[in-house]
C-alpha atoms as a PDB file:
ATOM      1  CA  UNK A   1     -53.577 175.237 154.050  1.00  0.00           C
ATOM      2  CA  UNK A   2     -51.014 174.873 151.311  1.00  0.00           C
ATOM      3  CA  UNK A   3     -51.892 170.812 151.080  1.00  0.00           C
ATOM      4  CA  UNK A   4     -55.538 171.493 150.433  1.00  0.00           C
ATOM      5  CA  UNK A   5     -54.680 174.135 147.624  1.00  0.00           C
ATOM      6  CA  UNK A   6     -52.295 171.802 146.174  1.00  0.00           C
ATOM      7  CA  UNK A   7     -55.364 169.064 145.944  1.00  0.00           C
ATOM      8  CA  UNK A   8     -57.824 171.515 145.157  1.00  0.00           C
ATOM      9  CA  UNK A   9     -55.673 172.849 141.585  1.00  0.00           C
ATOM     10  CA  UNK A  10     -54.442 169.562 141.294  1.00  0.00           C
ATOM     11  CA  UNK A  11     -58.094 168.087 141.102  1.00  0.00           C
ATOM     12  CA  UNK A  12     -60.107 171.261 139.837  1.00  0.00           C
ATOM     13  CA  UNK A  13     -59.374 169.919 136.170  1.00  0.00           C
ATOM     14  CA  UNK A  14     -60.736 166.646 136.783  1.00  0.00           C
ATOM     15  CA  UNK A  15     -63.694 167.849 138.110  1.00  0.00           C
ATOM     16  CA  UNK A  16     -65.242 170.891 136.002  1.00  0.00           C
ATOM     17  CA  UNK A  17     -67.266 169.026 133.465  1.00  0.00           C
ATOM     18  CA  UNK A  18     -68.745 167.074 136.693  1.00  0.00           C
ATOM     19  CA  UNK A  19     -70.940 168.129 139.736  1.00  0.00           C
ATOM     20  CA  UNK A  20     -69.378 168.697 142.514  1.00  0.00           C
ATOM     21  CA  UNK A  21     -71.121 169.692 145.626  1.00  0.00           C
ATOM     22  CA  UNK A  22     -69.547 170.524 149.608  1.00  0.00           C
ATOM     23  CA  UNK A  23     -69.393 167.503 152.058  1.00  0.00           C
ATOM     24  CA  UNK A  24     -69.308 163.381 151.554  1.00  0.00           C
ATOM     25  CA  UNK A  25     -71.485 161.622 149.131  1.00  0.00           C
ATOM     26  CA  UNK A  26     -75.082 161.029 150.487  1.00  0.00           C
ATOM     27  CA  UNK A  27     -76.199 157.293 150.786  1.00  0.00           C
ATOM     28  CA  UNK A  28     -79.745 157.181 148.498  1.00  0.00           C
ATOM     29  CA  UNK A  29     -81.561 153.940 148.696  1.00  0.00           C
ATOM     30  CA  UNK A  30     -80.751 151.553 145.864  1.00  0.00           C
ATOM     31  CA  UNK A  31     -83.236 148.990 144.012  1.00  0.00           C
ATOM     32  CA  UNK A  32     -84.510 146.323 146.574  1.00  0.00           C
ATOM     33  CA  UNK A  33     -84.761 142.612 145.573  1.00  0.00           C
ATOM     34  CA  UNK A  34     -82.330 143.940 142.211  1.00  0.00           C
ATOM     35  CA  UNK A  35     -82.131 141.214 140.190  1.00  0.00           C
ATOM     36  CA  UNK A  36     -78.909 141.416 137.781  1.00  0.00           C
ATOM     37  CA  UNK A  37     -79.592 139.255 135.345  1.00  0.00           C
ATOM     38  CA  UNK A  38     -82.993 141.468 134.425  1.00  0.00           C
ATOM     39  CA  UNK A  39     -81.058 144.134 134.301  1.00  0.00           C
ATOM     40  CA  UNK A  40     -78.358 142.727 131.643  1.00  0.00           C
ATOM     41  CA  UNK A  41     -78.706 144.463 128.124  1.00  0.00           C
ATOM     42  CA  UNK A  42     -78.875 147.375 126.093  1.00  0.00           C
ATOM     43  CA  UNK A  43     -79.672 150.707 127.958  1.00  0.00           C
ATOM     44  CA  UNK A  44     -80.003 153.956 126.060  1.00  0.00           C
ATOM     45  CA  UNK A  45     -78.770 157.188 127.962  1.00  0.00           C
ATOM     46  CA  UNK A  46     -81.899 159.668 128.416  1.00  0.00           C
ATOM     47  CA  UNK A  47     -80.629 162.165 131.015  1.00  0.00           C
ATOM     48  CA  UNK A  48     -77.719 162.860 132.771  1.00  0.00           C
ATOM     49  CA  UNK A  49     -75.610 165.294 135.440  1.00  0.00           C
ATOM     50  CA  UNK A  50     -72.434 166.815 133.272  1.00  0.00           C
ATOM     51  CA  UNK A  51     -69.757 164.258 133.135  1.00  0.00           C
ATOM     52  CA  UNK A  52     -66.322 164.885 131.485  1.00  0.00           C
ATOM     53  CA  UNK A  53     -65.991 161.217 130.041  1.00  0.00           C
ATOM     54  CA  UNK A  54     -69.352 161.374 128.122  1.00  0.00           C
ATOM     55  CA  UNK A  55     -68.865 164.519 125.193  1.00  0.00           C
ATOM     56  CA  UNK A  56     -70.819 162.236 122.378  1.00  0.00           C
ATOM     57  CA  UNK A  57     -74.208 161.414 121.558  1.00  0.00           C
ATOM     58  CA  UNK A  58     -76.426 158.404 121.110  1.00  0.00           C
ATOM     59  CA  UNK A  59     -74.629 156.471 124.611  1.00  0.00           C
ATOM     60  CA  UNK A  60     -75.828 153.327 125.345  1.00  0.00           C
ATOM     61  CA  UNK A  61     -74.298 150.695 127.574  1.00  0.00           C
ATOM     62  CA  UNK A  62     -74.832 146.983 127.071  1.00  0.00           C
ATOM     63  CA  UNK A  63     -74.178 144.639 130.066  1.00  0.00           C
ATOM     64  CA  UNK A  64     -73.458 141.482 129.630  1.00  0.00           C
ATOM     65  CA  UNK A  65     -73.390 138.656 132.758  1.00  0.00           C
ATOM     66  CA  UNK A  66     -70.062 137.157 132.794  1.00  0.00           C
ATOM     67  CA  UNK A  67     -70.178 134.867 136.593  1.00  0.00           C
ATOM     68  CA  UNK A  68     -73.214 135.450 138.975  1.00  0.00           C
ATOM     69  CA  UNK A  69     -71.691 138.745 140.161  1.00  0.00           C
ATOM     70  CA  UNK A  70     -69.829 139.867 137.266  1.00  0.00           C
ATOM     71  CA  UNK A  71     -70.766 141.659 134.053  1.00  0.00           C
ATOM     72  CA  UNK A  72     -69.440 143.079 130.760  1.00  0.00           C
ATOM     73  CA  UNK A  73     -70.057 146.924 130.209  1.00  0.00           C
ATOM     74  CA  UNK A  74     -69.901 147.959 126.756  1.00  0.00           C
ATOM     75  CA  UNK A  75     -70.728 151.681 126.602  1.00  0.00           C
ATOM     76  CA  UNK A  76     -70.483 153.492 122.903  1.00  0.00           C
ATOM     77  CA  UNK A  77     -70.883 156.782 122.021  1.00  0.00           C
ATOM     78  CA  UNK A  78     -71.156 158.995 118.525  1.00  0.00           C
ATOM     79  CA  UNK A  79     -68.341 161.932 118.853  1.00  0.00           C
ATOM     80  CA  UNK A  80     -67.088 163.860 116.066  1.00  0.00           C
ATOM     81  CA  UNK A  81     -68.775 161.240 113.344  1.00  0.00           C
ATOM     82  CA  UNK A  82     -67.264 158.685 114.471  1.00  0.00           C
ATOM     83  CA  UNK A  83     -68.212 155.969 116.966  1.00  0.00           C
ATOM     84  CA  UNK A  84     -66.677 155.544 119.672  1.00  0.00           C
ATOM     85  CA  UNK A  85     -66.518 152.164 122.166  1.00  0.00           C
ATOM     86  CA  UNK A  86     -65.145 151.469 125.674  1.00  0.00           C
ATOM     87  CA  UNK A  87     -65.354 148.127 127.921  1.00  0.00           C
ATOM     88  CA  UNK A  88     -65.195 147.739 131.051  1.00  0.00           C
ATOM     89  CA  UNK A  89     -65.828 145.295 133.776  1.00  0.00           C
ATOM     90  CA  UNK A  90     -68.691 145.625 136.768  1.00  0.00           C
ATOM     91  CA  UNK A  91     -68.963 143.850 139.923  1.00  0.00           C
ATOM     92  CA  UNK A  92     -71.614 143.275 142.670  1.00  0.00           C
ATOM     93  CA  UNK A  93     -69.094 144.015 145.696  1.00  0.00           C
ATOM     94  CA  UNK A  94     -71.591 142.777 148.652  1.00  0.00           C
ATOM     95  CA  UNK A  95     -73.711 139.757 147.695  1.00  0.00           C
ATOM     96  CA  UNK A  96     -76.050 140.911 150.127  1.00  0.00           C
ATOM     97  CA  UNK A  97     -76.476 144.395 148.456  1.00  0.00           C
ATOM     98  CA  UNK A  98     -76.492 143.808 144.649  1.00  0.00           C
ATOM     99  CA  UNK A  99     -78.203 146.292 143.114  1.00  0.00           C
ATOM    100  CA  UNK A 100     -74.694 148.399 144.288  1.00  0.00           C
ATOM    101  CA  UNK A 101     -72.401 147.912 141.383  1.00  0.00           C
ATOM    102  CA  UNK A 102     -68.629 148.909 141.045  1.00  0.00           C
ATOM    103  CA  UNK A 103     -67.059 149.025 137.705  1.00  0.00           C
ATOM    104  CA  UNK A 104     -64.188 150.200 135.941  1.00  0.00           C
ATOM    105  CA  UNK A 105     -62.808 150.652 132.937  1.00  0.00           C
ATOM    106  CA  UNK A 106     -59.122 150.133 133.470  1.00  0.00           C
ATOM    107  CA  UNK A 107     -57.222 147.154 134.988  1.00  0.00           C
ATOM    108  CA  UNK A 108     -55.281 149.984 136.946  1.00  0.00           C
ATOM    109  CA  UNK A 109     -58.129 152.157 138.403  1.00  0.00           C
ATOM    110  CA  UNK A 110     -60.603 150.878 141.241  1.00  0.00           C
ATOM    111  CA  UNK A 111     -63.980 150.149 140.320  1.00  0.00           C
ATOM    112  CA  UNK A 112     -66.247 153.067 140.549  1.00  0.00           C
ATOM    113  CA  UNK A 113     -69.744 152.695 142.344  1.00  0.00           C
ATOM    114  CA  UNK A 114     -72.432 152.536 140.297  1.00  0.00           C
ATOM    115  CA  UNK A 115     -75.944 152.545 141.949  1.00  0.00           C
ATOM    116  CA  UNK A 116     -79.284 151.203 140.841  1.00  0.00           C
ATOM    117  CA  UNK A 117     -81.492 153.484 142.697  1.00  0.00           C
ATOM    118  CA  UNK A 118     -84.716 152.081 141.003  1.00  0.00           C
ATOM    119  CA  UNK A 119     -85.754 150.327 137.753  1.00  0.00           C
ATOM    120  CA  UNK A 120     -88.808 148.343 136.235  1.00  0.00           C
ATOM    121  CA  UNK A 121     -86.252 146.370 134.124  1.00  0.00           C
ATOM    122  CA  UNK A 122     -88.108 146.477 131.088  1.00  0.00           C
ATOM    123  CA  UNK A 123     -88.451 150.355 130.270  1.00  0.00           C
ATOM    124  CA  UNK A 124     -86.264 152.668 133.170  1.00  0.00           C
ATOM    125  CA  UNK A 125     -83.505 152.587 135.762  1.00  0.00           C
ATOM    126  CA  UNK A 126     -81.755 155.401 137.512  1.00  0.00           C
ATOM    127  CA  UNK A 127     -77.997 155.040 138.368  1.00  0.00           C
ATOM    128  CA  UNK A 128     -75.911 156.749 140.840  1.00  0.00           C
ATOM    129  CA  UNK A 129     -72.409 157.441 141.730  1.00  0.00           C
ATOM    130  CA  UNK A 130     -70.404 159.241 143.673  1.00  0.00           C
ATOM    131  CA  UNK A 131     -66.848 159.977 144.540  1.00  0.00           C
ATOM    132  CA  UNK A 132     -65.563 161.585 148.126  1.00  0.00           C
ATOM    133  CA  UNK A 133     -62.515 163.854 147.600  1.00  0.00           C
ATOM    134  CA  UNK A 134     -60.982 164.138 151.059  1.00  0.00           C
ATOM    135  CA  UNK A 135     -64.580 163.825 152.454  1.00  0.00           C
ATOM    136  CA  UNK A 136     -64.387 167.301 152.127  1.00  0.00           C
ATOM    137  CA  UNK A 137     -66.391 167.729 148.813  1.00  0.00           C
ATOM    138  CA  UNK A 138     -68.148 165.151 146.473  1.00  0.00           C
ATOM    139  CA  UNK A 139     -68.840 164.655 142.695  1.00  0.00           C
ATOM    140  CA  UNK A 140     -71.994 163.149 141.659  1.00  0.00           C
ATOM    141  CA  UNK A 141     -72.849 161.051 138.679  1.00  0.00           C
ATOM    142  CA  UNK A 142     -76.551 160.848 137.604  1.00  0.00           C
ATOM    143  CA  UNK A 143     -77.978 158.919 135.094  1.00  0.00           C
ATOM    144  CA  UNK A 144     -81.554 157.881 133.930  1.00  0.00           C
ATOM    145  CA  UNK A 145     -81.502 154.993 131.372  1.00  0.00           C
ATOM    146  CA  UNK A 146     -84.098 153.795 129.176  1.00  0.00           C
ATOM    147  CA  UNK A 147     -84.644 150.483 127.141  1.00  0.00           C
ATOM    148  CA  UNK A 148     -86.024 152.809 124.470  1.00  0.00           C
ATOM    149  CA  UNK A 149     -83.688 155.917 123.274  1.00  0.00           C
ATOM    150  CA  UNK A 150     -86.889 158.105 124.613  1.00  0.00           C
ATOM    151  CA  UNK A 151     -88.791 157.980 128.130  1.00  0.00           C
ATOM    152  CA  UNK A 152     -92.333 159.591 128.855  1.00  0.00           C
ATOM    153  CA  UNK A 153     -92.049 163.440 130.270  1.00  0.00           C
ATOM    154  CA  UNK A 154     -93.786 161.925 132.892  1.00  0.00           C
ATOM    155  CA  UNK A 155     -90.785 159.147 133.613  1.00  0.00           C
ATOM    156  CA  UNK A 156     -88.234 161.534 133.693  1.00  0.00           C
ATOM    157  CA  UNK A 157     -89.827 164.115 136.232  1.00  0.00           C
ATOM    158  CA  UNK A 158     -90.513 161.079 138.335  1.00  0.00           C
ATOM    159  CA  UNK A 159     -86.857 160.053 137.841  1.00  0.00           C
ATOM    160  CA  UNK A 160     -85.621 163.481 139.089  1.00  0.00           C
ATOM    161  CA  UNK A 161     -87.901 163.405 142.114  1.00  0.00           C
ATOM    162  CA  UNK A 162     -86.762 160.395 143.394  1.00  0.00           C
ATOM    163  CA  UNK A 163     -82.579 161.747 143.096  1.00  0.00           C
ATOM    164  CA  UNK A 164     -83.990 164.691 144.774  1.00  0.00           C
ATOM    165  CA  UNK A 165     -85.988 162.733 147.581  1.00  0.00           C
ATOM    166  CA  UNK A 166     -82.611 160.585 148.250  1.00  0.00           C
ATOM    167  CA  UNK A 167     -80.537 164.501 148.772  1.00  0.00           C
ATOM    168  CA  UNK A 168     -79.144 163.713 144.624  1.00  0.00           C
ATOM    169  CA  UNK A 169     -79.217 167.369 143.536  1.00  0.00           C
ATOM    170  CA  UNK A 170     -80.508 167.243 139.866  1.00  0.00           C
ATOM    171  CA  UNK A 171     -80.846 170.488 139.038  1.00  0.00           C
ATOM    172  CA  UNK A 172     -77.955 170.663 136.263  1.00  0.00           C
ATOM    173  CA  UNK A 173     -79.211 167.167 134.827  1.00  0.00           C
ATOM    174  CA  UNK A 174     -79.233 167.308 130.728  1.00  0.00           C
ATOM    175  CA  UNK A 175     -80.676 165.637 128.212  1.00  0.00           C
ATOM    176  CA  UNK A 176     -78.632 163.222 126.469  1.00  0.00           C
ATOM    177  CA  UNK A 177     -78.689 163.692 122.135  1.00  0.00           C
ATOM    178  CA  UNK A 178     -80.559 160.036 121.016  1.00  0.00           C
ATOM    179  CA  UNK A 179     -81.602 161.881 117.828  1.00  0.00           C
ATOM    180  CA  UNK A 180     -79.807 160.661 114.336  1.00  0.00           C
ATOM    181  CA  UNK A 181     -78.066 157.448 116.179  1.00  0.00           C
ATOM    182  CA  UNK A 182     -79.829 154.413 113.534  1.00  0.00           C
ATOM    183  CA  UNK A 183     -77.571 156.075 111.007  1.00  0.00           C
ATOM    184  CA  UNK A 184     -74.784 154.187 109.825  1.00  0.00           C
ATOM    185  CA  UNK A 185     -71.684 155.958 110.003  1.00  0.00           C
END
């Protein structure tokens, strides 16, 4: 009992910004027949579930294909005034399922998975990811991208049904600020 205190306060402050729900991470479907090199380029953040690494506004990631199963991730974000810019580096881990990602940011921390659960590769695509602590709880990561800084009502309510259909509880999702961001700074 005093072990799973110790994780719990020790990973409580990593967690509160994120969604974190009892159990392991549920498997949704991801994009069949993904093709990655459609899916390279800009993306513009529309919604998202809480996360404590994104605080800014105007996100966007830009991939970039590096090898036939590696990519560049350039994410930015406007916080404070000021921009601010991360890369990282994604991976297709199984050839034979490549529309499930893994990418970090750091040479020292494992890549993270991150899900294409569907997109049209010209105007949508909604990403997952998940992390098991203990396989006693999870923390979810939602996002629902868009080629233009705005999506159709209708887009987003279709996005959210399909996290829900796949057991991806959306109900904290947020819009993501996309207002203001052609400005230069």
């Amino acid at each position: 009992m005093k072990l799973f205190f110790a994780v719990v306060v020790f990973i409580f402050p990593l967690i509160r910004a994120q969604v974190p729900h009892w159990g392991p991470c549920p498997e949704p479907a991801v994009q069949p027949a993904f093709n990655l090199r459609q899916f390279m380029g800009r993306w513009f953040e529309i919604e998202k579930l809480p996360a404590q690494f994104e605080k800014g506004s105007c996100i966007e990631t830009n991939f970039t294909l590096t090898t036939d199963n590696s990519i560049r991730v350039a994410s930015s974000e406007i916080l404070n005034g000021e921009l601010r810019k991360i890369e990282g580096i994604g991976v297709i881990e199984d050839m034979r399922n490549p529309a499930k990602l893994g990418i970090s940011y750091s040479y020292v921390l494992p890549y993270s998975p991150y899900w294409i659960l569907s997109t049209d590769y010209v105007s949508f695509a909604l990403v997952y990811s998940c992390t098991d602590i203990l396989r006693l709880f999870h923390v979810d990561f939602a996002w629902i991208l868009g080629r233009k800084r705005t999506l159709p009502d209708s887009t987003i309510q279709k996005a959210k049904e399909l996290f829900t259909n796949n057991n991806i509880d959306v109900i904290r999702m947020i819009p993501s600020k996309q207002q203001g961001c052609d400005k230069a700074l």
